[in-house]
PDB file of N, CA and C in Angstrom:
ATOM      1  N   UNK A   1     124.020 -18.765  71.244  1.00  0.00           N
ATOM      2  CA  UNK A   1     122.572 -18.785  71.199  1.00  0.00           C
ATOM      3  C   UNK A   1     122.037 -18.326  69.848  1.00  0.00           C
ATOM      4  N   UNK A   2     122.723 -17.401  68.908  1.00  0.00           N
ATOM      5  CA  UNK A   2     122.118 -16.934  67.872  1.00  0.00           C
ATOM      6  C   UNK A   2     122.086 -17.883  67.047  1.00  0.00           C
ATOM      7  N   UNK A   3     122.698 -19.284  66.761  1.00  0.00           N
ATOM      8  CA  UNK A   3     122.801 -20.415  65.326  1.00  0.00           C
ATOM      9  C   UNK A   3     121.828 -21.191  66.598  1.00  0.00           C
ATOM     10  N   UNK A   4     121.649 -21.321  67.752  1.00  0.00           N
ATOM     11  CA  UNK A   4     120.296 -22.343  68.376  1.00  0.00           C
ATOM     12  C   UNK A   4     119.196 -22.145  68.050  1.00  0.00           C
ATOM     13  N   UNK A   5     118.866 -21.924  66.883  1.00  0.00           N
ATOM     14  CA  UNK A   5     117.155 -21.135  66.519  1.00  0.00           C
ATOM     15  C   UNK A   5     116.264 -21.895  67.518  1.00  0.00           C
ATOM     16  N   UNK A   6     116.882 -23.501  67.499  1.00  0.00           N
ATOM     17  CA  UNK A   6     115.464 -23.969  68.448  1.00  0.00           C
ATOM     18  C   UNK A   6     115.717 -24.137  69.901  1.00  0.00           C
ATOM     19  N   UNK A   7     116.209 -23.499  70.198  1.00  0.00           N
ATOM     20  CA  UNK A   7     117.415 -23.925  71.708  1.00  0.00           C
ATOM     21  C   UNK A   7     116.309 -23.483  72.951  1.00  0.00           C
ATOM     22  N   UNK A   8     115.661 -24.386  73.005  1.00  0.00           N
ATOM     23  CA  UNK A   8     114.740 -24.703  74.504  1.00  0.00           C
ATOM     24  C   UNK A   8     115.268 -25.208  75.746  1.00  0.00           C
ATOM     25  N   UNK A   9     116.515 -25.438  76.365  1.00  0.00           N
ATOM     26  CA  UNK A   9     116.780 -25.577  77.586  1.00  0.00           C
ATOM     27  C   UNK A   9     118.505 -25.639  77.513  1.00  0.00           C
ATOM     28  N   UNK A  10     118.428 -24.673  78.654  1.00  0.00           N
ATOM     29  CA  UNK A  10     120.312 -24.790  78.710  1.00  0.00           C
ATOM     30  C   UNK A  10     120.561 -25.466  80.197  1.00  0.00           C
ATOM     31  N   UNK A  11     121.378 -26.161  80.445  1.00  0.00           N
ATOM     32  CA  UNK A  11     121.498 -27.110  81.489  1.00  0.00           C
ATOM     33  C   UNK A  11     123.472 -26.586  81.667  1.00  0.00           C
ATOM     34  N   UNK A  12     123.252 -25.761  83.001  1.00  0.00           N
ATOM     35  CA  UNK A  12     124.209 -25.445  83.193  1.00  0.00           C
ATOM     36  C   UNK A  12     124.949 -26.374  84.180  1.00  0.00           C
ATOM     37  N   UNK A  13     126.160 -26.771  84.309  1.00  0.00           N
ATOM     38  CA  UNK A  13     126.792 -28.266  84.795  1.00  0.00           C
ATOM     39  C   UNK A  13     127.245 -27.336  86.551  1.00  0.00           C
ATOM     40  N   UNK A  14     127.692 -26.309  86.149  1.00  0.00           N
ATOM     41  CA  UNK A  14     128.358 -25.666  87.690  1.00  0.00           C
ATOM     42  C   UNK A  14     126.970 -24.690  88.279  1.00  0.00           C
ATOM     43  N   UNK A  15     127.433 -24.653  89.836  1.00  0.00           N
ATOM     44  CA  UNK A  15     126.519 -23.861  90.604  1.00  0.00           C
ATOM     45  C   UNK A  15     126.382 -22.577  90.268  1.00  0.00           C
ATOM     46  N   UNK A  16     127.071 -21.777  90.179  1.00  0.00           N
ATOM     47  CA  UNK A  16     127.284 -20.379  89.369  1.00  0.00           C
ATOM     48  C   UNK A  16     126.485 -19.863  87.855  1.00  0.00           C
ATOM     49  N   UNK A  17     125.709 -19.109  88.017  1.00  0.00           N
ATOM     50  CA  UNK A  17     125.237 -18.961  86.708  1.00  0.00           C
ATOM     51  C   UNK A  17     125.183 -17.264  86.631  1.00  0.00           C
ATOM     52  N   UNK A  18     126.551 -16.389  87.263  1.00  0.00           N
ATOM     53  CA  UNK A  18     126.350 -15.454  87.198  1.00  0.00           C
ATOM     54  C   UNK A  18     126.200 -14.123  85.338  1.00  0.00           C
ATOM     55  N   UNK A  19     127.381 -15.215  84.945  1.00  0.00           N
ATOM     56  CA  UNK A  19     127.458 -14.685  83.484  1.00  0.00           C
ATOM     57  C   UNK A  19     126.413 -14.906  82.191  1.00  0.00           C
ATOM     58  N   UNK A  20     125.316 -15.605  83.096  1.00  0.00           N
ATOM     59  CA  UNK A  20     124.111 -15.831  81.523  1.00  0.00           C
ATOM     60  C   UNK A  20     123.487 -14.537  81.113  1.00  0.00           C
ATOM     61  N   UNK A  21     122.966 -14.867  79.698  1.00  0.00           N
ATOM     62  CA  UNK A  21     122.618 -13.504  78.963  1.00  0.00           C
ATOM     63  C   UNK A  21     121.454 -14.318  79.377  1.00  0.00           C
ATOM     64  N   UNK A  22     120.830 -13.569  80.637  1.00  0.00           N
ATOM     65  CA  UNK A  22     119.288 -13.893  80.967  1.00  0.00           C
ATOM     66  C   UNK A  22     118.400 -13.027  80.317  1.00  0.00           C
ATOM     67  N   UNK A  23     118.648 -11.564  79.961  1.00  0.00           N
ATOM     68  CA  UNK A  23     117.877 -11.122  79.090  1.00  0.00           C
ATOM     69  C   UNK A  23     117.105 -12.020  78.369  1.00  0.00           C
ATOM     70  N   UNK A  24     118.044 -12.487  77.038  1.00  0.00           N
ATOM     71  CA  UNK A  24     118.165 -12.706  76.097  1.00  0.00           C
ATOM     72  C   UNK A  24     117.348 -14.214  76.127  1.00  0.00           C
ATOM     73  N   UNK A  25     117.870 -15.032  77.219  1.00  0.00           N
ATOM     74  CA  UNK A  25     117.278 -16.556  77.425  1.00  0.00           C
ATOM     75  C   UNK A  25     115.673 -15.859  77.872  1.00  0.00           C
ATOM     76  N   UNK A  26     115.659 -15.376  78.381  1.00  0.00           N
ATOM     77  CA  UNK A  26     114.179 -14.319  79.043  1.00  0.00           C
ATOM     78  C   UNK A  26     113.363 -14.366  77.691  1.00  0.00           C
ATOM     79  N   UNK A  27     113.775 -13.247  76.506  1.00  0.00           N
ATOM     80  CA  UNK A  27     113.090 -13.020  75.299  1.00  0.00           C
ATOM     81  C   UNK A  27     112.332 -14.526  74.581  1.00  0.00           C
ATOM     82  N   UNK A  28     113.378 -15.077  74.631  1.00  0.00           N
ATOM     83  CA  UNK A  28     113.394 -16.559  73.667  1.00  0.00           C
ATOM     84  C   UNK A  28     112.467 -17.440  74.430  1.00  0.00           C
ATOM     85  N   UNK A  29     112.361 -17.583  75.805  1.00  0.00           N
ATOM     86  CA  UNK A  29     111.822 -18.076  76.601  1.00  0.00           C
ATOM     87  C   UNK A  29     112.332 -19.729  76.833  1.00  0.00           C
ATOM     88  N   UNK A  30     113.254 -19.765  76.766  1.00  0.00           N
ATOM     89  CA  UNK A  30     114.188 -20.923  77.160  1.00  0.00           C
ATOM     90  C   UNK A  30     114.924 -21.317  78.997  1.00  0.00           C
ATOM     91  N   UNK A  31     114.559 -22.392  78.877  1.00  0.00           N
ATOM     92  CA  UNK A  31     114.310 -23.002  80.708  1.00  0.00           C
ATOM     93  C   UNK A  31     116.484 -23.120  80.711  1.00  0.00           C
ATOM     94  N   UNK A  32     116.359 -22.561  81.919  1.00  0.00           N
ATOM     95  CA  UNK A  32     117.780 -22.257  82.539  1.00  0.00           C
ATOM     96  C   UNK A  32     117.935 -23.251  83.750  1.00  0.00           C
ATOM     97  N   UNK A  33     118.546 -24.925  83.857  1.00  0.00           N
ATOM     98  CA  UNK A  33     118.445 -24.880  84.708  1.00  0.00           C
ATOM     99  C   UNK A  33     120.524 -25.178  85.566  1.00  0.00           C
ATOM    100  N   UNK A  34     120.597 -25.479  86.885  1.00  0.00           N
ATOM    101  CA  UNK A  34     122.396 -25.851  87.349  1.00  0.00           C
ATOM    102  C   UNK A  34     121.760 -27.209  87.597  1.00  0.00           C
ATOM    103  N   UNK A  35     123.276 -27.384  88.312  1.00  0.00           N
ATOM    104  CA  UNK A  35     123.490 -28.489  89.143  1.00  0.00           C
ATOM    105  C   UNK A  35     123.777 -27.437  90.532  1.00  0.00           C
ATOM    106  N   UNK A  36     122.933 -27.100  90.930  1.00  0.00           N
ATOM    107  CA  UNK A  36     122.982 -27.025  92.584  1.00  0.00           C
ATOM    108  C   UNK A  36     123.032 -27.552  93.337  1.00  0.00           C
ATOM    109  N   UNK A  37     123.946 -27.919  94.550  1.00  0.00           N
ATOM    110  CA  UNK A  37     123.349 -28.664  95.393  1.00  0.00           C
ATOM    111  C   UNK A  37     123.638 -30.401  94.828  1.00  0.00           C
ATOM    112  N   UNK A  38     124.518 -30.645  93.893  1.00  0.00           N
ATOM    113  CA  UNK A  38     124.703 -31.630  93.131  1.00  0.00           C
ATOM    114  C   UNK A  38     126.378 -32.571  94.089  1.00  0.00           C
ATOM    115  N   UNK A  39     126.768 -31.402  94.590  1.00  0.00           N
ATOM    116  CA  UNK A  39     128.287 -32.081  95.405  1.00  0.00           C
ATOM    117  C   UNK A  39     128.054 -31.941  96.858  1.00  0.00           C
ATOM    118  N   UNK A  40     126.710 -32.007  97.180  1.00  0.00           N
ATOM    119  CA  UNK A  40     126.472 -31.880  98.764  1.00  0.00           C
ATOM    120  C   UNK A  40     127.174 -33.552  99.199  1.00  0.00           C
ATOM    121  N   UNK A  41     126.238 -34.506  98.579  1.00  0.00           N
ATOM    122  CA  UNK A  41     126.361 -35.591  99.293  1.00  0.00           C
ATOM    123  C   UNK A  41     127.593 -36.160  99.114  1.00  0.00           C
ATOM    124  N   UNK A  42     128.728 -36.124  98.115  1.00  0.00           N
ATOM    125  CA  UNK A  42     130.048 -36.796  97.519  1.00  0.00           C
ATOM    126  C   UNK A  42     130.923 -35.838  98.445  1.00  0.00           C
ATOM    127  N   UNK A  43     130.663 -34.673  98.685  1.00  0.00           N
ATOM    128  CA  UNK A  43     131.622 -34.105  99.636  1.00  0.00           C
ATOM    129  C   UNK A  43     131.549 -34.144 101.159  1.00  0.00           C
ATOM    130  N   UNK A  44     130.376 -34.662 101.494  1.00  0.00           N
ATOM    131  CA  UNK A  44     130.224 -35.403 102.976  1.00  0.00           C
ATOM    132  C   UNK A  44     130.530 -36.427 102.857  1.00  0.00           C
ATOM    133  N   UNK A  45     130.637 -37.472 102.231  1.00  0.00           N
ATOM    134  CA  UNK A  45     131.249 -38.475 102.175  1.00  0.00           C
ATOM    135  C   UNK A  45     132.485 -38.979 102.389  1.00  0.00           C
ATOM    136  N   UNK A  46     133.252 -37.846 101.477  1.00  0.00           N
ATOM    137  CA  UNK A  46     135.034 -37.517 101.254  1.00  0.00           C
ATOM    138  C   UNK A  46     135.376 -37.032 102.469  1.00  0.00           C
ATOM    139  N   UNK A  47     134.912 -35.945 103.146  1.00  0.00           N
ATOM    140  CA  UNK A  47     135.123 -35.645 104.705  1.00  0.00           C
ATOM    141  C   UNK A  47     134.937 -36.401 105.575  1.00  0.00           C
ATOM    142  N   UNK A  48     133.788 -37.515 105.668  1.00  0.00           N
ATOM    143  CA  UNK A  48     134.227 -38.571 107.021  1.00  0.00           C
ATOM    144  C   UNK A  48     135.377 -39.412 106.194  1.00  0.00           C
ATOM    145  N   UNK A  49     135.676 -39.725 105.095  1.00  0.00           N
ATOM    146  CA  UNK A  49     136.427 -40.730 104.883  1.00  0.00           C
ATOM    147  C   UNK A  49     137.730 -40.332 105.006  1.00  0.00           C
ATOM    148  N   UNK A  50     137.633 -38.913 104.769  1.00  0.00           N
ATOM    149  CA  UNK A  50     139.082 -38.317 105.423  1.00  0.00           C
ATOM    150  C   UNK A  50     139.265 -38.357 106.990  1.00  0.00           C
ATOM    151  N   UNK A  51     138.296 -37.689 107.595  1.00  0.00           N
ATOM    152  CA  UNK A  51     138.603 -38.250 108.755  1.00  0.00           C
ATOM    153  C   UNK A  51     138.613 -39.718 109.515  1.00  0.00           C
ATOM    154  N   UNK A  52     138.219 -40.632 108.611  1.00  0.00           N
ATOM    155  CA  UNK A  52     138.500 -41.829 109.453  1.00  0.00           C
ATOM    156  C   UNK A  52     140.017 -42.573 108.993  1.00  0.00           C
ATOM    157  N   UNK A  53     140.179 -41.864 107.763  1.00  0.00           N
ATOM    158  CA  UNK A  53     141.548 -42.069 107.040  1.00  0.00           C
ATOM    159  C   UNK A  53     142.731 -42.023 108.310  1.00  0.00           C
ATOM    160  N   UNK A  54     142.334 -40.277 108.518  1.00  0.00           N
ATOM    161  CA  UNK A  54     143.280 -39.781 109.609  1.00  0.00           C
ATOM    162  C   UNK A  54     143.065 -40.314 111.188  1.00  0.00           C
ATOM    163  N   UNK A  55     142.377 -41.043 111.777  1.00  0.00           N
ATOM    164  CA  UNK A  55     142.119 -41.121 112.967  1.00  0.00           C
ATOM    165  C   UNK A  55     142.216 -42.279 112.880  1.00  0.00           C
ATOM    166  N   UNK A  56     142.550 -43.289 111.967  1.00  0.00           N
ATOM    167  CA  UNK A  56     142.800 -44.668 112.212  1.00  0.00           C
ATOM    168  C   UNK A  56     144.501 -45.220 111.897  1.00  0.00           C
ATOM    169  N   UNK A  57     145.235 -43.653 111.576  1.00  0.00           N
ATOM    170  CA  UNK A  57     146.566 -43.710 110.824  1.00  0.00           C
ATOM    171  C   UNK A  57     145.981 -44.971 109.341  1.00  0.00           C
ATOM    172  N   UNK A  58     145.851 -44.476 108.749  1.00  0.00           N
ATOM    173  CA  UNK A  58     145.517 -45.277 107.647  1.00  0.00           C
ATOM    174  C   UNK A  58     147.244 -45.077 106.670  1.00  0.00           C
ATOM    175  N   UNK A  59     147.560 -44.507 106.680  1.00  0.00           N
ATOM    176  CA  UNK A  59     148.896 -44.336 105.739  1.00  0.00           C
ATOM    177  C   UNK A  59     149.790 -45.085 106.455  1.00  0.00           C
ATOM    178  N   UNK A  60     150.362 -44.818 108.246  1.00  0.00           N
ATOM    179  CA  UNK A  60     151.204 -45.681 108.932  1.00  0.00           C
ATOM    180  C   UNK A  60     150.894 -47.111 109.021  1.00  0.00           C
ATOM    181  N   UNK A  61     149.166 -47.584 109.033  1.00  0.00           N
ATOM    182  CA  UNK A  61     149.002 -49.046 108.779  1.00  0.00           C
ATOM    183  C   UNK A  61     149.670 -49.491 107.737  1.00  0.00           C
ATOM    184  N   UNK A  62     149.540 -48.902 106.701  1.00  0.00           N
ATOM    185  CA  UNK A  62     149.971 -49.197 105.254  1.00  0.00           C
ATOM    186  C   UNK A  62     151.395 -49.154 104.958  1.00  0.00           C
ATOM    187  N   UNK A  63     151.929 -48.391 105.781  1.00  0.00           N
ATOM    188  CA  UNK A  63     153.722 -48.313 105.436  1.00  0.00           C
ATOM    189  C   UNK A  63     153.833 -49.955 106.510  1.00  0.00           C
ATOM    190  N   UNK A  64     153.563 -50.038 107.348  1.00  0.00           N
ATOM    191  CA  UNK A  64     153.420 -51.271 108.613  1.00  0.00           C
ATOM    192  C   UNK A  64     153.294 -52.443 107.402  1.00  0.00           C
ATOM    193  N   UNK A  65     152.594 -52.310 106.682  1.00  0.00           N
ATOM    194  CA  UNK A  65     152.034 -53.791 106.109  1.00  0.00           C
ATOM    195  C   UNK A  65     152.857 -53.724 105.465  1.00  0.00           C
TER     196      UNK A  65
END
């Protein structure tokens, strides 16, 4: 942050933002924002597709074919 003289928004990629120098982003007055809430829908997705994976034997069809 000290060589960002103009550094107006930090865009943090993970849910976690326990380690920011919020002080410091506080003083400068620079917008903090995550990705919260960003792997809700891709990980409901992956879970029915796992379960229909598993409940249709999807691997034994495939050794079969």
């Amino acid at each position: 942050m000290q060589k960002a003289a103009n550094l107006k928004w930090i865009m943090v990629m993970s849910a976690g933002m326990e380690i920011m120098p919020f002080k410091a982003i506080e003083e400068r007055g620079i917008m903090v924002t995550n990705a919260r809430g960003i792997h809700k829908i891709p990980m409901a997705e992956y879970t029915i597709g796992m379960l229909l994976q598993y409940e249709k034997k999807l691997k034994l069809l495939m050794k079969n074919e």
